[in-house]
PDB file of N, CA and C in Angstrom:
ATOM      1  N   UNK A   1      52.015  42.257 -42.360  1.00  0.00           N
ATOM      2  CA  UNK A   1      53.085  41.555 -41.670  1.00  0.00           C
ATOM      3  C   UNK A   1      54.274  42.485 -41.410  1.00  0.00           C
ATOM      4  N   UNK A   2      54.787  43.696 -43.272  1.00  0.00           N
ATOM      5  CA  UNK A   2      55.572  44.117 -42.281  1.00  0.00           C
ATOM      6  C   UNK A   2      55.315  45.224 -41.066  1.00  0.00           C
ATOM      7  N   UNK A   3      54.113  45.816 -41.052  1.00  0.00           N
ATOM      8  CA  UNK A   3      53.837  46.588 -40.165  1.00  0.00           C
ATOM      9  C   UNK A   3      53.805  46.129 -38.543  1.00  0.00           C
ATOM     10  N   UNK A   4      53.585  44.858 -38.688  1.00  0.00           N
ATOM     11  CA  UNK A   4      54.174  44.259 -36.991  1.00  0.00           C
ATOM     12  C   UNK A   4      55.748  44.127 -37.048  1.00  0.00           C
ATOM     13  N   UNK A   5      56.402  43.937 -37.737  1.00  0.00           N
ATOM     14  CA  UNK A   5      57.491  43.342 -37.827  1.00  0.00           C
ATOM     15  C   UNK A   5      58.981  44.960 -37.245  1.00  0.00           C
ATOM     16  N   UNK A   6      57.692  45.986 -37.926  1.00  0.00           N
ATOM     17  CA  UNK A   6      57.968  47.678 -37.141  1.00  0.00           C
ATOM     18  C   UNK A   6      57.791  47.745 -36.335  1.00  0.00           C
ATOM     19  N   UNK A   7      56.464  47.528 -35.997  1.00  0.00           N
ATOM     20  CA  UNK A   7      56.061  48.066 -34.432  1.00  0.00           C
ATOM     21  C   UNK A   7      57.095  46.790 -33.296  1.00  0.00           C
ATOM     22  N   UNK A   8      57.216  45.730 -33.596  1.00  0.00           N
ATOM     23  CA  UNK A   8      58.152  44.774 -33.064  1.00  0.00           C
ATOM     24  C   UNK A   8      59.365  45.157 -32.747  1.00  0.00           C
ATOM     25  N   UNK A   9      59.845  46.045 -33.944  1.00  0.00           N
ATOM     26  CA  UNK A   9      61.172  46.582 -34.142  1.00  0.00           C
ATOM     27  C   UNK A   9      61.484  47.914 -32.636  1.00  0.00           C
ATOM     28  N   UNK A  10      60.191  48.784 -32.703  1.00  0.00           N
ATOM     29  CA  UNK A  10      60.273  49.653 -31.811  1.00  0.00           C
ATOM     30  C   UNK A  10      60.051  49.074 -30.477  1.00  0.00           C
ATOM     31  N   UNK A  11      59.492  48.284 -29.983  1.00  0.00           N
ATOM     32  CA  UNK A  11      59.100  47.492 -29.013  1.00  0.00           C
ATOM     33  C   UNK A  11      60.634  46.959 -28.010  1.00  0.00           C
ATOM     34  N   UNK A  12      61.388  46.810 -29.318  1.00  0.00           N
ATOM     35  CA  UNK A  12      62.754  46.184 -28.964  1.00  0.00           C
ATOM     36  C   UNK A  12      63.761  47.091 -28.519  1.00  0.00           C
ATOM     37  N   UNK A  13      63.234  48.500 -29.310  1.00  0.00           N
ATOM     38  CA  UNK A  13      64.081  49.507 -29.022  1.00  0.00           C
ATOM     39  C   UNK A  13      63.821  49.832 -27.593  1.00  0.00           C
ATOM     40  N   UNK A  14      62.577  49.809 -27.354  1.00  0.00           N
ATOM     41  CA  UNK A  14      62.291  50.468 -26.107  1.00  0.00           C
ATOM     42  C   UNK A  14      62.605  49.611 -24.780  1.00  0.00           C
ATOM     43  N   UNK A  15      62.533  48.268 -25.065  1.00  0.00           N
ATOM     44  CA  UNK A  15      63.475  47.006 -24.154  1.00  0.00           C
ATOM     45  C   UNK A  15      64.966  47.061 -24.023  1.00  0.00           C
ATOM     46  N   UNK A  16      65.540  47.600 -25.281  1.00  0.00           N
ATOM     47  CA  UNK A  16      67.003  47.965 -25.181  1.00  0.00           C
ATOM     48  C   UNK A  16      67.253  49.198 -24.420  1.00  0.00           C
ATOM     49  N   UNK A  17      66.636  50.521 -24.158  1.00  0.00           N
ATOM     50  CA  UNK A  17      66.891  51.687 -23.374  1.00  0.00           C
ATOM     51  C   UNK A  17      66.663  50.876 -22.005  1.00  0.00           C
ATOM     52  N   UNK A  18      65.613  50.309 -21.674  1.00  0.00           N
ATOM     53  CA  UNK A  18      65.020  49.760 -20.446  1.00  0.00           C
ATOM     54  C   UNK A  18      66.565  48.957 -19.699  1.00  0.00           C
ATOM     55  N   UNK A  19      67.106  47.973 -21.092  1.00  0.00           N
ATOM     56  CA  UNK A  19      68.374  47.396 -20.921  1.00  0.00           C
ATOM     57  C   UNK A  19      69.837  48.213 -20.213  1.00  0.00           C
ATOM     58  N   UNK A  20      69.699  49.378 -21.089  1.00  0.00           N
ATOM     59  CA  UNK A  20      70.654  50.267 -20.879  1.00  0.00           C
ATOM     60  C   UNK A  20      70.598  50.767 -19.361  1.00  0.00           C
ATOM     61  N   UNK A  21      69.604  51.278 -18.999  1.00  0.00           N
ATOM     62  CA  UNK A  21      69.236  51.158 -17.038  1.00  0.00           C
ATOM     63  C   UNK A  21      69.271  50.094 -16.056  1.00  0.00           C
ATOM     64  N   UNK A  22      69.196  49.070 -16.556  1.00  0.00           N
ATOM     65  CA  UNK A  22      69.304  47.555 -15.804  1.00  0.00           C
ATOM     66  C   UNK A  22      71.064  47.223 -15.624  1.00  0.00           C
ATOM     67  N   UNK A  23      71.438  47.469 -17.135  1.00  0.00           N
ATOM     68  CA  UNK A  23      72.602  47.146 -17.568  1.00  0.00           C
ATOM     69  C   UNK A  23      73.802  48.393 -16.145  1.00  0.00           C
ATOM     70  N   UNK A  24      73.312  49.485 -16.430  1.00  0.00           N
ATOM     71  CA  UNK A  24      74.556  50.789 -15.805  1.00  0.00           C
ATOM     72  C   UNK A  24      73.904  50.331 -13.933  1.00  0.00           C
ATOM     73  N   UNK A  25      72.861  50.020 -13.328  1.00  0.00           N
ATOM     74  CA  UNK A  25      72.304  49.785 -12.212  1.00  0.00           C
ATOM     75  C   UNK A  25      73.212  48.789 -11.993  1.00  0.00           C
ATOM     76  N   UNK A  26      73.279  47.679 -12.348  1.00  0.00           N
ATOM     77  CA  UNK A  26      73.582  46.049 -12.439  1.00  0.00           C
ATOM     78  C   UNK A  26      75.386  46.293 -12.685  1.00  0.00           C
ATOM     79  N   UNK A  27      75.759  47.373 -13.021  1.00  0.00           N
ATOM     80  CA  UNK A  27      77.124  47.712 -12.766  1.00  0.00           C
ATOM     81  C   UNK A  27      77.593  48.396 -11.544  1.00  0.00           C
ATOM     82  N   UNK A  28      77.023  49.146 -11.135  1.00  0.00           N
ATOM     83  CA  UNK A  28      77.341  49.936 -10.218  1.00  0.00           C
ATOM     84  C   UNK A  28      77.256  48.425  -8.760  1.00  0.00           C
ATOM     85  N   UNK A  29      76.351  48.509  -8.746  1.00  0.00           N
ATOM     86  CA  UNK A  29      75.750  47.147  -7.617  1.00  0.00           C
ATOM     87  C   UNK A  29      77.212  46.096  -7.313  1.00  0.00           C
ATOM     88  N   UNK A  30      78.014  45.809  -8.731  1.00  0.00           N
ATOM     89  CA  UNK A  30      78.942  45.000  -8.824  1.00  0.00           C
ATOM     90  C   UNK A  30      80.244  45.084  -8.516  1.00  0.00           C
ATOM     91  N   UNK A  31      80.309  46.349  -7.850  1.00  0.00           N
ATOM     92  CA  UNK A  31      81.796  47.083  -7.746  1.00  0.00           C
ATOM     93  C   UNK A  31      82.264  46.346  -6.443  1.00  0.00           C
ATOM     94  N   UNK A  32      83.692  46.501  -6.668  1.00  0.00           N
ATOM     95  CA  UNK A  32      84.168  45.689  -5.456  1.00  0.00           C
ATOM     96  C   UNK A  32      84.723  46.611  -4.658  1.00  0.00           C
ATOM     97  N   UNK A  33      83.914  47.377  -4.124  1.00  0.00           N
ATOM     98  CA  UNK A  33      84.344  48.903  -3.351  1.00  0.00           C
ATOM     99  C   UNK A  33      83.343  48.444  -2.167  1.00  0.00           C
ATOM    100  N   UNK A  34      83.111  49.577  -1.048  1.00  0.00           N
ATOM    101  CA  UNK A  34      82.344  49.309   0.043  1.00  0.00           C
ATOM    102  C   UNK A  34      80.747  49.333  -0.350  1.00  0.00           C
ATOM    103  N   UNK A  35      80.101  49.066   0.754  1.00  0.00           N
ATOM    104  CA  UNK A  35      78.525  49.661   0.061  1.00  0.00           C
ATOM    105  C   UNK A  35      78.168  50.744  -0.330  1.00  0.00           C
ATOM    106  N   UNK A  36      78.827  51.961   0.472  1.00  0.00           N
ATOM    107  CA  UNK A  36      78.332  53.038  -0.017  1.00  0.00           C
ATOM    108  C   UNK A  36      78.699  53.629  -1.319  1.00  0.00           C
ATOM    109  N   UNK A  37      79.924  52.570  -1.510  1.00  0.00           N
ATOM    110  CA  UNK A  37      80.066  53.607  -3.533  1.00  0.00           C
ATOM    111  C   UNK A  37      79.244  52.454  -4.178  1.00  0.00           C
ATOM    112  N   UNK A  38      79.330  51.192  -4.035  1.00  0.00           N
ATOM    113  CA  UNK A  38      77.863  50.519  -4.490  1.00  0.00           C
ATOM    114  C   UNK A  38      76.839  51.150  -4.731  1.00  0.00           C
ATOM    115  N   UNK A  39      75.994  51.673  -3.279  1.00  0.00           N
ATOM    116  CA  UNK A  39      75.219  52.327  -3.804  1.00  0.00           C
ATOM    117  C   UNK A  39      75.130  53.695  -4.499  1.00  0.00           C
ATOM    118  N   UNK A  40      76.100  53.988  -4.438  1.00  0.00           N
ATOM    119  CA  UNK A  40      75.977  55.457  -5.426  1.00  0.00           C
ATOM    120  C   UNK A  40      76.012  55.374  -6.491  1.00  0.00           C
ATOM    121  N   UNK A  41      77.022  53.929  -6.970  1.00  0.00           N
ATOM    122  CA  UNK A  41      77.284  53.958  -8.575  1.00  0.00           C
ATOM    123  C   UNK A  41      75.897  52.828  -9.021  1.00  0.00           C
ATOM    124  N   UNK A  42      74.982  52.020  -8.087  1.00  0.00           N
ATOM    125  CA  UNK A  42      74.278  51.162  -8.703  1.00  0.00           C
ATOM    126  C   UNK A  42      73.054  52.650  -9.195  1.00  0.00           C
ATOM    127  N   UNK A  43      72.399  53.446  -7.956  1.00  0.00           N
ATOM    128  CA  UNK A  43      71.636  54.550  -8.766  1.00  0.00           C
ATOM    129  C   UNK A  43      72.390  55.627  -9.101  1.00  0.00           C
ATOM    130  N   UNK A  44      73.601  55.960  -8.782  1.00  0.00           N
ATOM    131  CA  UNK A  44      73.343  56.826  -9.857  1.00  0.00           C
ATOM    132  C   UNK A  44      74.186  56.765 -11.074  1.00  0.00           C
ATOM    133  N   UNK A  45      74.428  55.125 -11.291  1.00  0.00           N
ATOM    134  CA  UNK A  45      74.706  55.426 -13.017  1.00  0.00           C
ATOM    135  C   UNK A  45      73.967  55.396 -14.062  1.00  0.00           C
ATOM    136  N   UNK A  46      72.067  54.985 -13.214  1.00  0.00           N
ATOM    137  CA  UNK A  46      70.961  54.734 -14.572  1.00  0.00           C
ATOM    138  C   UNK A  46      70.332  56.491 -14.267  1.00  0.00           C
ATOM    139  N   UNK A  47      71.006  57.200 -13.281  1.00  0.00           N
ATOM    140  CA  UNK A  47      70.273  58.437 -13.074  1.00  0.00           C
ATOM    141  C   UNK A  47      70.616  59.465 -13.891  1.00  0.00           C
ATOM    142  N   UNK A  48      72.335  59.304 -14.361  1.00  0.00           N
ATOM    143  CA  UNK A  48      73.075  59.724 -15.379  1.00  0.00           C
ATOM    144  C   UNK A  48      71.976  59.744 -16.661  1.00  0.00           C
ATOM    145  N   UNK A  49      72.263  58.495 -17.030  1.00  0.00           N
ATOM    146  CA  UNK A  49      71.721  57.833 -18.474  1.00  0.00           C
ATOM    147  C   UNK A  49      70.394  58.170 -18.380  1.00  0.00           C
ATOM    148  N   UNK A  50      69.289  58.069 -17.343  1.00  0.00           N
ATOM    149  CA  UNK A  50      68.137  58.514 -17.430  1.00  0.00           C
ATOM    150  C   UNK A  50      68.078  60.681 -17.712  1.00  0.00           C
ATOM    151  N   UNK A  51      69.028  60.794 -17.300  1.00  0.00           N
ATOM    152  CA  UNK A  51      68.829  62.242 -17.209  1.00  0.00           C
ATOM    153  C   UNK A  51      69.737  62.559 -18.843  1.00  0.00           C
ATOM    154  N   UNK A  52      70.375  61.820 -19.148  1.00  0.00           N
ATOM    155  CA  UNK A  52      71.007  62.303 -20.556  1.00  0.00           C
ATOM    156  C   UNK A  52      69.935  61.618 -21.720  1.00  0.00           C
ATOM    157  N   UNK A  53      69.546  60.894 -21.734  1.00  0.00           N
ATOM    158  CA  UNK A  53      68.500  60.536 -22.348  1.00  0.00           C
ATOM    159  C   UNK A  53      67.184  61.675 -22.248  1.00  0.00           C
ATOM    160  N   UNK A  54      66.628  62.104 -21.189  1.00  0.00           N
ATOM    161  CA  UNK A  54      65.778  62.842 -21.023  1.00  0.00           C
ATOM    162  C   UNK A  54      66.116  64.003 -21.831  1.00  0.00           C
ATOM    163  N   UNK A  55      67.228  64.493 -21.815  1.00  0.00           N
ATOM    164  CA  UNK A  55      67.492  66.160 -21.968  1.00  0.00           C
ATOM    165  C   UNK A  55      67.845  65.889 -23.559  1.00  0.00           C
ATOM    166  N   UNK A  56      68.734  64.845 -23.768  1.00  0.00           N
ATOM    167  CA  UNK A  56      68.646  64.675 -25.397  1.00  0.00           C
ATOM    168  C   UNK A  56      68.008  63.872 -26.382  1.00  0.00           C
ATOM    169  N   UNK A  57      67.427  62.894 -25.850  1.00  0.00           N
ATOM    170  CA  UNK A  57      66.826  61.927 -26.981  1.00  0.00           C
ATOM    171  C   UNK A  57      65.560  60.829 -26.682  1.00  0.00           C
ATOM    172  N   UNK A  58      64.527  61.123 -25.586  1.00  0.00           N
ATOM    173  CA  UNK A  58      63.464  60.997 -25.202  1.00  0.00           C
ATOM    174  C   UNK A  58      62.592  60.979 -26.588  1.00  0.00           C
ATOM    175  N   UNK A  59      61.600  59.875 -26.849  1.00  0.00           N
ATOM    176  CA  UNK A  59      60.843  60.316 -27.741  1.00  0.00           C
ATOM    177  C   UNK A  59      61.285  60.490 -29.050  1.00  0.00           C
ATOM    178  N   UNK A  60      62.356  59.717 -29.278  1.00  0.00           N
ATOM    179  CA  UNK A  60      63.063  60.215 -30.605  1.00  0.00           C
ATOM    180  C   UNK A  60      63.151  61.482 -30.515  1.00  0.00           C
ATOM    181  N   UNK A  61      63.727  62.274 -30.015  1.00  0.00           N
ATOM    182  CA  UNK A  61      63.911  63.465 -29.974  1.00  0.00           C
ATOM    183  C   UNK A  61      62.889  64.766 -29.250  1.00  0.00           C
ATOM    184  N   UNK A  62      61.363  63.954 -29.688  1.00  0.00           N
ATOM    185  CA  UNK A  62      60.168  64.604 -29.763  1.00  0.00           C
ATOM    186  C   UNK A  62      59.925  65.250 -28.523  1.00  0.00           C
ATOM    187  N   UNK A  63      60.458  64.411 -27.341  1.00  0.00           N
ATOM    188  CA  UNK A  63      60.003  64.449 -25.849  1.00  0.00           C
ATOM    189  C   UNK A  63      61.003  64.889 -25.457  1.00  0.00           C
ATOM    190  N   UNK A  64      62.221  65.122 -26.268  1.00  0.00           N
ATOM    191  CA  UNK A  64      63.600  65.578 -25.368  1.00  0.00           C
ATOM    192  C   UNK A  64      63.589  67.126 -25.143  1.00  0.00           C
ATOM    193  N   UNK A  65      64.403  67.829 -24.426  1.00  0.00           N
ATOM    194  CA  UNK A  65      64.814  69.020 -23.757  1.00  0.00           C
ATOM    195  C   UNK A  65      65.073  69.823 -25.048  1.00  0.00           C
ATOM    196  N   UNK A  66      66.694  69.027 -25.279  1.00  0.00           N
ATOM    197  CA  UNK A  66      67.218  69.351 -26.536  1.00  0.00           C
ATOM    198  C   UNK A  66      67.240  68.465 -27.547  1.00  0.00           C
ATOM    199  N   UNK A  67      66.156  68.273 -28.404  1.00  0.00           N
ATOM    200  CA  UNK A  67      66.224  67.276 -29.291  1.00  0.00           C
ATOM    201  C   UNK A  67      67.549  67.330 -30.150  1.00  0.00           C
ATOM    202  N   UNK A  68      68.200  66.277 -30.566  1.00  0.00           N
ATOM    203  CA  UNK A  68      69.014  65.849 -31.578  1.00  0.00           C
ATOM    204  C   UNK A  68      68.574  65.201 -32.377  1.00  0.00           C
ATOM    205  N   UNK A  69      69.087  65.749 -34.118  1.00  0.00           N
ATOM    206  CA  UNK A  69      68.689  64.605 -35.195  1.00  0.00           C
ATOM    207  C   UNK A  69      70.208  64.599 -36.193  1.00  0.00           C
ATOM    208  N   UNK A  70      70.264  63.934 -37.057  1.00  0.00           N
ATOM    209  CA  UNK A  70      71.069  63.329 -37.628  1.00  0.00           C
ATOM    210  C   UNK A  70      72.196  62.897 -37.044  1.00  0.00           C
ATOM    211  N   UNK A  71      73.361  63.509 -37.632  1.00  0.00           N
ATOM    212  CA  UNK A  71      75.063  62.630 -36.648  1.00  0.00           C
ATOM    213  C   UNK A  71      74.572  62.464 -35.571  1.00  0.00           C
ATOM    214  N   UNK A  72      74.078  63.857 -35.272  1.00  0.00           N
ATOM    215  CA  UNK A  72      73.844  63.963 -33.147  1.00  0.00           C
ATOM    216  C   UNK A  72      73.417  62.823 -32.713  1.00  0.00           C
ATOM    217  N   UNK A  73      72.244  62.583 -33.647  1.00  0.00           N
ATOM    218  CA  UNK A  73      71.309  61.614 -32.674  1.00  0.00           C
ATOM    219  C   UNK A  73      72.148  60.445 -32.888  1.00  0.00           C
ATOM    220  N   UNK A  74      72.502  59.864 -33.835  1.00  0.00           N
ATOM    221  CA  UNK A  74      73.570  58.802 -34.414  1.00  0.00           C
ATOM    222  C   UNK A  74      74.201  58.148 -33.330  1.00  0.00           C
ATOM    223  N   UNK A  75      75.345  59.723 -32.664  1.00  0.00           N
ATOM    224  CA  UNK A  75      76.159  59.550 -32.070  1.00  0.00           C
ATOM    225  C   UNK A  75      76.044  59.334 -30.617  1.00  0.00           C
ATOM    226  N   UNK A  76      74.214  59.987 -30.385  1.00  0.00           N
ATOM    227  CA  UNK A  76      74.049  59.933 -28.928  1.00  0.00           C
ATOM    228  C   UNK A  76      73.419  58.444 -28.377  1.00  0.00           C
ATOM    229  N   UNK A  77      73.122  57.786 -29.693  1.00  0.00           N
ATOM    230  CA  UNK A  77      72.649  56.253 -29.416  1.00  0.00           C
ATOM    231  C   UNK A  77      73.616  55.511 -28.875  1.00  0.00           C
ATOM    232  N   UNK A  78      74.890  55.814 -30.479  1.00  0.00           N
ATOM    233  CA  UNK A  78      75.972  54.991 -30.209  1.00  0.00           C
ATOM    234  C   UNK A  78      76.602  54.697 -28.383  1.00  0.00           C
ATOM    235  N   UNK A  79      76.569  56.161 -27.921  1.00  0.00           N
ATOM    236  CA  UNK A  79      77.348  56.119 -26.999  1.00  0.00           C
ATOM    237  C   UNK A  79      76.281  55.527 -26.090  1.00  0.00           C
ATOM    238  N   UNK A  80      74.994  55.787 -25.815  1.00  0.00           N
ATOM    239  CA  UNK A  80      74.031  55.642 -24.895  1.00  0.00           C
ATOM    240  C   UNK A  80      73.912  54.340 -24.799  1.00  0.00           C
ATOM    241  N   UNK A  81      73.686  53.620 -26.330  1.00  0.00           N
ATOM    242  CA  UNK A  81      73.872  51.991 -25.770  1.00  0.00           C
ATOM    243  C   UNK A  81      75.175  51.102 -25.987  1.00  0.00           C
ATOM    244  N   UNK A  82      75.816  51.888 -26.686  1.00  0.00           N
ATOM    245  CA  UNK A  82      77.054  51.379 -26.825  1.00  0.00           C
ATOM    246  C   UNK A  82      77.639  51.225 -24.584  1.00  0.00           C
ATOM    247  N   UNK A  83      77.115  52.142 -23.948  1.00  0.00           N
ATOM    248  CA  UNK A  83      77.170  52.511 -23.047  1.00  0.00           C
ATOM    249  C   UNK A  83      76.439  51.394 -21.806  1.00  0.00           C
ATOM    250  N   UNK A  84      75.327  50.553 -21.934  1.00  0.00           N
ATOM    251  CA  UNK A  84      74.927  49.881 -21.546  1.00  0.00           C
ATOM    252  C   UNK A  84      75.510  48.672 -21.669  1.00  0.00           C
ATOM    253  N   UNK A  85      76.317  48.356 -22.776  1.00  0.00           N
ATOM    254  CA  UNK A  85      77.136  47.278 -23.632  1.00  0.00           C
ATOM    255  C   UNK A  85      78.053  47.253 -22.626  1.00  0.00           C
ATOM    256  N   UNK A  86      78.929  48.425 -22.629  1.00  0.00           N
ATOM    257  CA  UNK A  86      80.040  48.118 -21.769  1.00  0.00           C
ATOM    258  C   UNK A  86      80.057  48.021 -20.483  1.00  0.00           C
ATOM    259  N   UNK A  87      79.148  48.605 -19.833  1.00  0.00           N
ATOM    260  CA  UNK A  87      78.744  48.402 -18.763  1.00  0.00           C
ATOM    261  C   UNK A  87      78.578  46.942 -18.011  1.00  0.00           C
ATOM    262  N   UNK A  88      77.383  46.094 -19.170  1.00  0.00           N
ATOM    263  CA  UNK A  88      77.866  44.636 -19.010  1.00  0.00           C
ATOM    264  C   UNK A  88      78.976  43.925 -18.902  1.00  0.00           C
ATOM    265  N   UNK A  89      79.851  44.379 -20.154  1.00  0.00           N
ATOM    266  CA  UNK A  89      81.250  44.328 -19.962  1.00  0.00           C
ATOM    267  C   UNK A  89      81.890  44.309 -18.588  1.00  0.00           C
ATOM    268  N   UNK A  90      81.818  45.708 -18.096  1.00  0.00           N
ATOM    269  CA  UNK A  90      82.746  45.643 -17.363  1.00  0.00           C
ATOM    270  C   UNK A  90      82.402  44.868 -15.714  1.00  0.00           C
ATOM    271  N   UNK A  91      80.831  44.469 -15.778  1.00  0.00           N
ATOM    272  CA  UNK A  91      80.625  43.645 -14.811  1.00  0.00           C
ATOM    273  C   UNK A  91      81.035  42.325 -14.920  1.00  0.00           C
ATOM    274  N   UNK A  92      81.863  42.105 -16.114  1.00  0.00           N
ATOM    275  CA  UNK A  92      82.042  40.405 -16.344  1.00  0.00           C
ATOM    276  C   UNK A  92      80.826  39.923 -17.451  1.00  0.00           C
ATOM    277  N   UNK A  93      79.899  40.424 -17.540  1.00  0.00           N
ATOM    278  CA  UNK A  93      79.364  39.559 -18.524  1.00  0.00           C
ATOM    279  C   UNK A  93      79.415  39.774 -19.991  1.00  0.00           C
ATOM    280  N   UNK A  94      80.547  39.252 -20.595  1.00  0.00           N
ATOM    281  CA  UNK A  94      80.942  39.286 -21.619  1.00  0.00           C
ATOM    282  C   UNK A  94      79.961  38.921 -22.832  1.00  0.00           C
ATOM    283  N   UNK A  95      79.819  37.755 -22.548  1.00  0.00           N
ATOM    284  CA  UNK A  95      78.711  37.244 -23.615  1.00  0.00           C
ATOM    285  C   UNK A  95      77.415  38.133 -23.927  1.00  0.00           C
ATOM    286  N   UNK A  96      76.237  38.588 -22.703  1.00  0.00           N
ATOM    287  CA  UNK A  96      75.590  39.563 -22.512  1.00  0.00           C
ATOM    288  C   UNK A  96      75.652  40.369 -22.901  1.00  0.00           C
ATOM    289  N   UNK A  97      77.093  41.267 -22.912  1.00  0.00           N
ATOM    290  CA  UNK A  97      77.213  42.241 -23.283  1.00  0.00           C
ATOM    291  C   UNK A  97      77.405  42.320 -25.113  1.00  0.00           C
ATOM    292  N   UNK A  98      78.105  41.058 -25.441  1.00  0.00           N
ATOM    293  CA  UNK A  98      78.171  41.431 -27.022  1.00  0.00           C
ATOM    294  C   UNK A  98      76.554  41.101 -27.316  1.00  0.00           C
ATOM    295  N   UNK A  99      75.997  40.529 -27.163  1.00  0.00           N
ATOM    296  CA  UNK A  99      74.484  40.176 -27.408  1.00  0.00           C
ATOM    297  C   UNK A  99      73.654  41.094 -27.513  1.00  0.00           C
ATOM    298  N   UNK A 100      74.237  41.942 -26.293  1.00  0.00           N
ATOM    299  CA  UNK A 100      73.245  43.400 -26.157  1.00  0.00           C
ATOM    300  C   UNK A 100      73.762  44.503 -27.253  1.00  0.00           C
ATOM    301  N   UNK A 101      74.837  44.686 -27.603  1.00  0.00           N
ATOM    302  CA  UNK A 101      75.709  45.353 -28.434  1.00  0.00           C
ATOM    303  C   UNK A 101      75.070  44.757 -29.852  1.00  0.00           C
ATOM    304  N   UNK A 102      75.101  43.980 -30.491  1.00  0.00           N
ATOM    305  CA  UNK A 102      74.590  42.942 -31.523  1.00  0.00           C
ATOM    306  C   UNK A 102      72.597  43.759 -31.511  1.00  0.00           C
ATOM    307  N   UNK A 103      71.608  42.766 -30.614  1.00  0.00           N
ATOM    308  CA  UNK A 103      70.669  43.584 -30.869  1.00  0.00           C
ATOM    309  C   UNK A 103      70.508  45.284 -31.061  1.00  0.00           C
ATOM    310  N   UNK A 104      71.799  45.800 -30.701  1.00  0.00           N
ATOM    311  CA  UNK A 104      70.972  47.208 -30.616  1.00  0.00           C
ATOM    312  C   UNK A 104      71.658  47.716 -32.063  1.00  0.00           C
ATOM    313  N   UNK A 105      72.507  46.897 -32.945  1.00  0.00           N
ATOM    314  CA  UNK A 105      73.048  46.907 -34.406  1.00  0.00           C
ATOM    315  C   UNK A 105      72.111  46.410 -35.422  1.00  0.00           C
ATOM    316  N   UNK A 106      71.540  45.679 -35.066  1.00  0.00           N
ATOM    317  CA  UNK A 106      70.346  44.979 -35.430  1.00  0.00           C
ATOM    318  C   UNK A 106      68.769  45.834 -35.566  1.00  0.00           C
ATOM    319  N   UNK A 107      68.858  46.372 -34.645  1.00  0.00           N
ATOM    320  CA  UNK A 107      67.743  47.323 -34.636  1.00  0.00           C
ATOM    321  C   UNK A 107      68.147  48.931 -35.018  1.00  0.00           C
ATOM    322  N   UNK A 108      68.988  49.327 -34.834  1.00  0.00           N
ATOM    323  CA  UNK A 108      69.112  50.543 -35.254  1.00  0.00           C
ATOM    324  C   UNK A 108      69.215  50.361 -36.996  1.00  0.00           C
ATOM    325  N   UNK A 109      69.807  49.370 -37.335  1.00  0.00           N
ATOM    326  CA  UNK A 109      69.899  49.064 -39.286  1.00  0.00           C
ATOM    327  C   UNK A 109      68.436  48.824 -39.415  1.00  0.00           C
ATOM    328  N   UNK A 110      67.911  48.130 -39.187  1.00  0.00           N
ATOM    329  CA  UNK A 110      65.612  47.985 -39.377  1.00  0.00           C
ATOM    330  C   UNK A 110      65.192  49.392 -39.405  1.00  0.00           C
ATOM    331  N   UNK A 111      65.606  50.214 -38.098  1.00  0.00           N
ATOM    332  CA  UNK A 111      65.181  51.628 -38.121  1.00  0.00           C
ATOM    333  C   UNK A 111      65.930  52.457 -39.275  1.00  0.00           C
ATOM    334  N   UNK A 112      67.037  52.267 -39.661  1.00  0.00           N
ATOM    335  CA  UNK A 112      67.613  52.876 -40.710  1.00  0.00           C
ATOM    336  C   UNK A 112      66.583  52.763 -42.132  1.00  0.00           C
ATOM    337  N   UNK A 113      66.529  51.784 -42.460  1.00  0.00           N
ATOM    338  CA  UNK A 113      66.034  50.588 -43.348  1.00  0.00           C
ATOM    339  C   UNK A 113      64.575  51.314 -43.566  1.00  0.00           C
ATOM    340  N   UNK A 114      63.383  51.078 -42.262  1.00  0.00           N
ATOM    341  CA  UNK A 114      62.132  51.384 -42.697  1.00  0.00           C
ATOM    342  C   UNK A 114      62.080  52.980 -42.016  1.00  0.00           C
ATOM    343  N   UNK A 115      62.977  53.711 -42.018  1.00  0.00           N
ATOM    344  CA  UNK A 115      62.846  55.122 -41.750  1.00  0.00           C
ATOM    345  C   UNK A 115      61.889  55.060 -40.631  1.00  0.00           C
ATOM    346  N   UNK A 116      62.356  54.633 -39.634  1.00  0.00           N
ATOM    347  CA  UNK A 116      61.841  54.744 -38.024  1.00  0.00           C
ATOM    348  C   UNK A 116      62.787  56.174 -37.001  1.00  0.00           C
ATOM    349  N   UNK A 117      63.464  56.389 -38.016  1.00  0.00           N
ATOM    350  CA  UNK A 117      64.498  57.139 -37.230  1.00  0.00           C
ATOM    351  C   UNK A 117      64.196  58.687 -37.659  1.00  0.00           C
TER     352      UNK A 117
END
């Protein structure tokens, strides 16, 4: 049981990065500017996050450019989904956004917990 309750755990993680691209897309889209900074900021604020993710923390590290581990990696979550969080935020969806902020506290303490990290 608890071995699903892990693999569940990572499952969630990987719905929360997925989040974090929906979340910075779904901001940009929302700007009250013309279309064309719309569209620049709807792709390219998950192109950012997709490309800083890639180069640092893909794969738990494994798949990244420059892998990071300990504070680094810590700090590159924090900001990465802390980053998707606000993003909701700043489109107005408040509630969403603490929710999304909340699961990804939730799951990073499980990964702490059963050394997923």
């Amino acid at each position: 049981m608890l071995n699903l309750a892990k693999h569940a755990n990572m499952a969630l993680m990987f719905l929360l990065e997925l989040g974090v691209l929906a979340s910075a897309g779904y901001w940009g889209f929302t700007l009250s500017t013309g279309w064309a900074i719309k569209l620049l900021a709807g792709l390219g604020a998950p192109a950012l996050f997709i490309a800083a993710w890639a180069l640092f923390g893909a794969g738990g590290g494994a798949n990244a450019t420059f892998p990071l581990t300990g504070p680094a990696r810590a700090a590159l979550e924090i900001v990465w989904f802390g980053g998707g969080a606000a993003a909701l935020y700043a489109s107005g969806l408040t509630t969403s956004a603490a929710f999304f902020a909340a699961l990804f506290v939730v799951n990073a303490v499980l990964r702490i917990i059963w050394k997923q990290v």
